[in-house]
N, C-alpha and C. Protein backbone atom coordinates (compact mmCIF):
# COMPACT_ATOMS: atom_id res chain seq x y z
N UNK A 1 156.48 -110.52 22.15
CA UNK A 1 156.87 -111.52 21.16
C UNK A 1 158.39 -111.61 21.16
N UNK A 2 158.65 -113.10 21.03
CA UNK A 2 160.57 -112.85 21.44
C UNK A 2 160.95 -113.38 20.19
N UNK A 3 160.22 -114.30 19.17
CA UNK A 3 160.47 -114.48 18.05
C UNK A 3 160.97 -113.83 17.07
N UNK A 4 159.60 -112.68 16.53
CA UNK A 4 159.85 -111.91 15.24
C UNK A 4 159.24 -112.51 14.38
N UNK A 5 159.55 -111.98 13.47
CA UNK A 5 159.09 -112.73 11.84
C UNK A 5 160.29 -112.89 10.87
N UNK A 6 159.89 -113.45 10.28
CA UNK A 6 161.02 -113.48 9.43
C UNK A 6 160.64 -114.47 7.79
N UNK A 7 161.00 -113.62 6.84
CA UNK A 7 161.12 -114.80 4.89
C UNK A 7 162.23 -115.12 4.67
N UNK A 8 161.87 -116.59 3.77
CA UNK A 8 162.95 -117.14 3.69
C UNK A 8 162.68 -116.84 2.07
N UNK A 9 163.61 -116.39 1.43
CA UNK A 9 163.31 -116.42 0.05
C UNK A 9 164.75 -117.53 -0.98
N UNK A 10 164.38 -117.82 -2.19
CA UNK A 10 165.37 -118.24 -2.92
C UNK A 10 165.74 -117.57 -4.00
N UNK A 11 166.75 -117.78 -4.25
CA UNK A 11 167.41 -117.17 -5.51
C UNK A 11 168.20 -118.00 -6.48
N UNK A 12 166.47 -118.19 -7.64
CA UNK A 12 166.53 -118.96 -9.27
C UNK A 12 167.47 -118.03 -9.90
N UNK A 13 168.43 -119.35 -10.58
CA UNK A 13 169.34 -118.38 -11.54
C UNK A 13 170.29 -118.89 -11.93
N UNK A 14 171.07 -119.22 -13.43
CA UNK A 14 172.45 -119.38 -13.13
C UNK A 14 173.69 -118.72 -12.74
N UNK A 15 174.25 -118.97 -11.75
CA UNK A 15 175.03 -118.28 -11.08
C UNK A 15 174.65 -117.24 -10.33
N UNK A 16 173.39 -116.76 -9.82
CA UNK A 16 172.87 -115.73 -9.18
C UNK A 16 173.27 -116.19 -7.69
N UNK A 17 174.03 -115.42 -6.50
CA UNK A 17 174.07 -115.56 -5.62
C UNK A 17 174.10 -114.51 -4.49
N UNK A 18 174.13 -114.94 -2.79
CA UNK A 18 173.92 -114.02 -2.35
C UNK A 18 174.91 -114.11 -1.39
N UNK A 19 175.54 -112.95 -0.62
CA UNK A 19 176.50 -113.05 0.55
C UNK A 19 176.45 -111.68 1.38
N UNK A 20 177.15 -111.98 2.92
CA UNK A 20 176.58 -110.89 3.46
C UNK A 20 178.19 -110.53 3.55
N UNK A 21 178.15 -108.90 4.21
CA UNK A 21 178.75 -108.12 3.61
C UNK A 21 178.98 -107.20 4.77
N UNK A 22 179.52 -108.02 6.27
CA UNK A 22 178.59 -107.10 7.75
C UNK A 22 177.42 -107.28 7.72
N UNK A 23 176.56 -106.14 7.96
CA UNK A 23 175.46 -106.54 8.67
C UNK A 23 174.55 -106.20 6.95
N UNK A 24 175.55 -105.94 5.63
CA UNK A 24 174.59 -105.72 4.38
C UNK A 24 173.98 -107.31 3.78
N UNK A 25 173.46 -107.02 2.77
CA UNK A 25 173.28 -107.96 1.66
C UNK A 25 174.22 -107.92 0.50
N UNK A 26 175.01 -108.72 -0.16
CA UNK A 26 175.28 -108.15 -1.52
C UNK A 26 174.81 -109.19 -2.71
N UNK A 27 174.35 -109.03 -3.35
CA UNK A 27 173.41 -110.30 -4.71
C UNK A 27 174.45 -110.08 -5.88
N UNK A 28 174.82 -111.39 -6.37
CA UNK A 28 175.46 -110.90 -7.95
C UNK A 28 174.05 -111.77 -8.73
N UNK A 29 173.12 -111.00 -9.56
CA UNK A 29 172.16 -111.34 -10.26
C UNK A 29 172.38 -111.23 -11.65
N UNK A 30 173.81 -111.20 -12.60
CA UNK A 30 174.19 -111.55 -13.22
C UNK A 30 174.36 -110.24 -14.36
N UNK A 31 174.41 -108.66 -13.28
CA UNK A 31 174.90 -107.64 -13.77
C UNK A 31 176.64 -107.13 -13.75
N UNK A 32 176.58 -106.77 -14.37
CA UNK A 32 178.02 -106.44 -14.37
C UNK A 32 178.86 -105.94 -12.79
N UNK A 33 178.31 -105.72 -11.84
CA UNK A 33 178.65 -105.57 -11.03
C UNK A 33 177.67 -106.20 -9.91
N UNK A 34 177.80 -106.02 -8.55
CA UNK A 34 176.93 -106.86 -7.66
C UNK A 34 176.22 -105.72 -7.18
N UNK A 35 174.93 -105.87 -6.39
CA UNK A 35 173.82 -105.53 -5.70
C UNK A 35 173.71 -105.46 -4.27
N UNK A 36 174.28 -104.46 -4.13
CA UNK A 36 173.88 -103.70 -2.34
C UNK A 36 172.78 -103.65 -1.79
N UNK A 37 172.20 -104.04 -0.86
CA UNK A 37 171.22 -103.71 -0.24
C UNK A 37 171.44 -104.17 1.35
N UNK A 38 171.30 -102.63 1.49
CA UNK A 38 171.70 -101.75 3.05
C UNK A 38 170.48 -102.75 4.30
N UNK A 39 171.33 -102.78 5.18
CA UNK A 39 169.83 -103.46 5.93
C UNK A 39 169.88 -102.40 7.13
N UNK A 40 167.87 -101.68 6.65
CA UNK A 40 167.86 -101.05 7.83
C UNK A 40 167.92 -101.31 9.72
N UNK A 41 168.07 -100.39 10.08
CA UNK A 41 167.40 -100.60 11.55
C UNK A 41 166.04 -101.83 11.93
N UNK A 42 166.77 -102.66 12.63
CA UNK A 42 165.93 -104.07 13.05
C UNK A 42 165.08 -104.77 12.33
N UNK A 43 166.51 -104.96 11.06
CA UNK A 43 166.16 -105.98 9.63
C UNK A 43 167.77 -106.65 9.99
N UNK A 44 167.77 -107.99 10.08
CA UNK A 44 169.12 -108.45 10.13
C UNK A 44 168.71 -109.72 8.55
N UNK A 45 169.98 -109.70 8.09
CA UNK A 45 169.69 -110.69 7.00
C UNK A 45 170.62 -112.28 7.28
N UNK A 46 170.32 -113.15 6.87
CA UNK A 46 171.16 -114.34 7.23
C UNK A 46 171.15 -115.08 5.58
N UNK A 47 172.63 -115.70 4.99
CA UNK A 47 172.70 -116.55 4.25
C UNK A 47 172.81 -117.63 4.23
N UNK A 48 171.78 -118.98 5.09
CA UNK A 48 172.36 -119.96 4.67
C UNK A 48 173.02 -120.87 3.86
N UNK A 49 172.27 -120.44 2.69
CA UNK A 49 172.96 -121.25 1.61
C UNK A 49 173.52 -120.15 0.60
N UNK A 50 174.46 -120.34 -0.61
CA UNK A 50 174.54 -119.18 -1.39
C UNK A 50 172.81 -118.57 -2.34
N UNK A 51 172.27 -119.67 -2.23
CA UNK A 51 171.21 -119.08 -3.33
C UNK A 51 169.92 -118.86 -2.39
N UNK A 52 169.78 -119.01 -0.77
CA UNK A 52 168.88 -118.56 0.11
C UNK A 52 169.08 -117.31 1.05
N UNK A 53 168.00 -116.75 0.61
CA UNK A 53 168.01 -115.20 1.68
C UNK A 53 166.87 -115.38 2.87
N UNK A 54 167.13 -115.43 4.18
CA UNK A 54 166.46 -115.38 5.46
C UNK A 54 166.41 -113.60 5.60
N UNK A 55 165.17 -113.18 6.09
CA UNK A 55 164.81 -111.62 6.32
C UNK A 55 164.65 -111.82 7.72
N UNK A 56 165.12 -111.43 8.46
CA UNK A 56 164.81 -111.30 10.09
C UNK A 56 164.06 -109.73 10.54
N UNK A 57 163.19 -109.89 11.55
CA UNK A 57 163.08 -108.69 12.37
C UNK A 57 161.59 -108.42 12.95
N UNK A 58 161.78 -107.46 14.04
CA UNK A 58 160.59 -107.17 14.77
C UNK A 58 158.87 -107.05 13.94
N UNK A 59 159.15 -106.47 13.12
CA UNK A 59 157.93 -105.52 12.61
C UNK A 59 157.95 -106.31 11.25
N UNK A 60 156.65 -107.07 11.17
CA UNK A 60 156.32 -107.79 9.93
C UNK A 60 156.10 -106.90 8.47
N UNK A 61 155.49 -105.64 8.87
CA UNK A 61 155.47 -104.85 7.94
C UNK A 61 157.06 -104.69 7.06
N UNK A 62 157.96 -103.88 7.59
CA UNK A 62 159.26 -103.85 7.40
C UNK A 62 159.66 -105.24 6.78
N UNK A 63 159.72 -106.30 7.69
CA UNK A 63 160.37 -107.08 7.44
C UNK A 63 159.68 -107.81 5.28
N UNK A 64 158.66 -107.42 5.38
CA UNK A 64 157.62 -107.74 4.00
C UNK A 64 158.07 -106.76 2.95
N UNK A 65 158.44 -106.11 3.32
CA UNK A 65 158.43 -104.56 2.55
C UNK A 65 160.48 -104.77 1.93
N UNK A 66 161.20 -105.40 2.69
CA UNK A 66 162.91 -105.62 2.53
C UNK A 66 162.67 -106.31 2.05
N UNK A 67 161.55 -107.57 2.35
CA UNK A 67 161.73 -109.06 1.22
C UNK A 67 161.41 -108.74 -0.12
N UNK A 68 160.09 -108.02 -0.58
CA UNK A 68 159.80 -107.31 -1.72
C UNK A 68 160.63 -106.67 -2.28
N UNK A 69 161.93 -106.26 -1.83
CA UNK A 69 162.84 -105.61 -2.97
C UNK A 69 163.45 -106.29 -4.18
């Protein structure tokens, strides 16, 4: 498979947004500080828009299991 899998998720909210950070995630979801999330081994994340998160990677399991956070 040369594809992968990959979710596209959104992010409802005012002012909730998302940006990458290297190869991290960082979310401001409207806590006093912003939201890290580390991307493991052959999980790549992409932001197209500020309020859309793309999950990339080999293994659908993984890749289901990072979107669920």
């Amino acid at each position: 498979m040369t594809d992968g899998f990959s979710k596209e998720l959104d992010i409802v909210g005012v002012g909730y947004r998302a940006q990458l950070k290297g190869k991290d995630l960082e979310l401001a979801l409207g806590y006093s500080h912003p939201v890290p999330v580390k991307a493991p081994d052959g999980i790549e994340f992409e932001v197209p828009q500020p309020t859309r998160v793309v999950v990339k990677g080999n293994s659908k399991q993984q890749v289901g299991e990072i979107a669920a956070i």
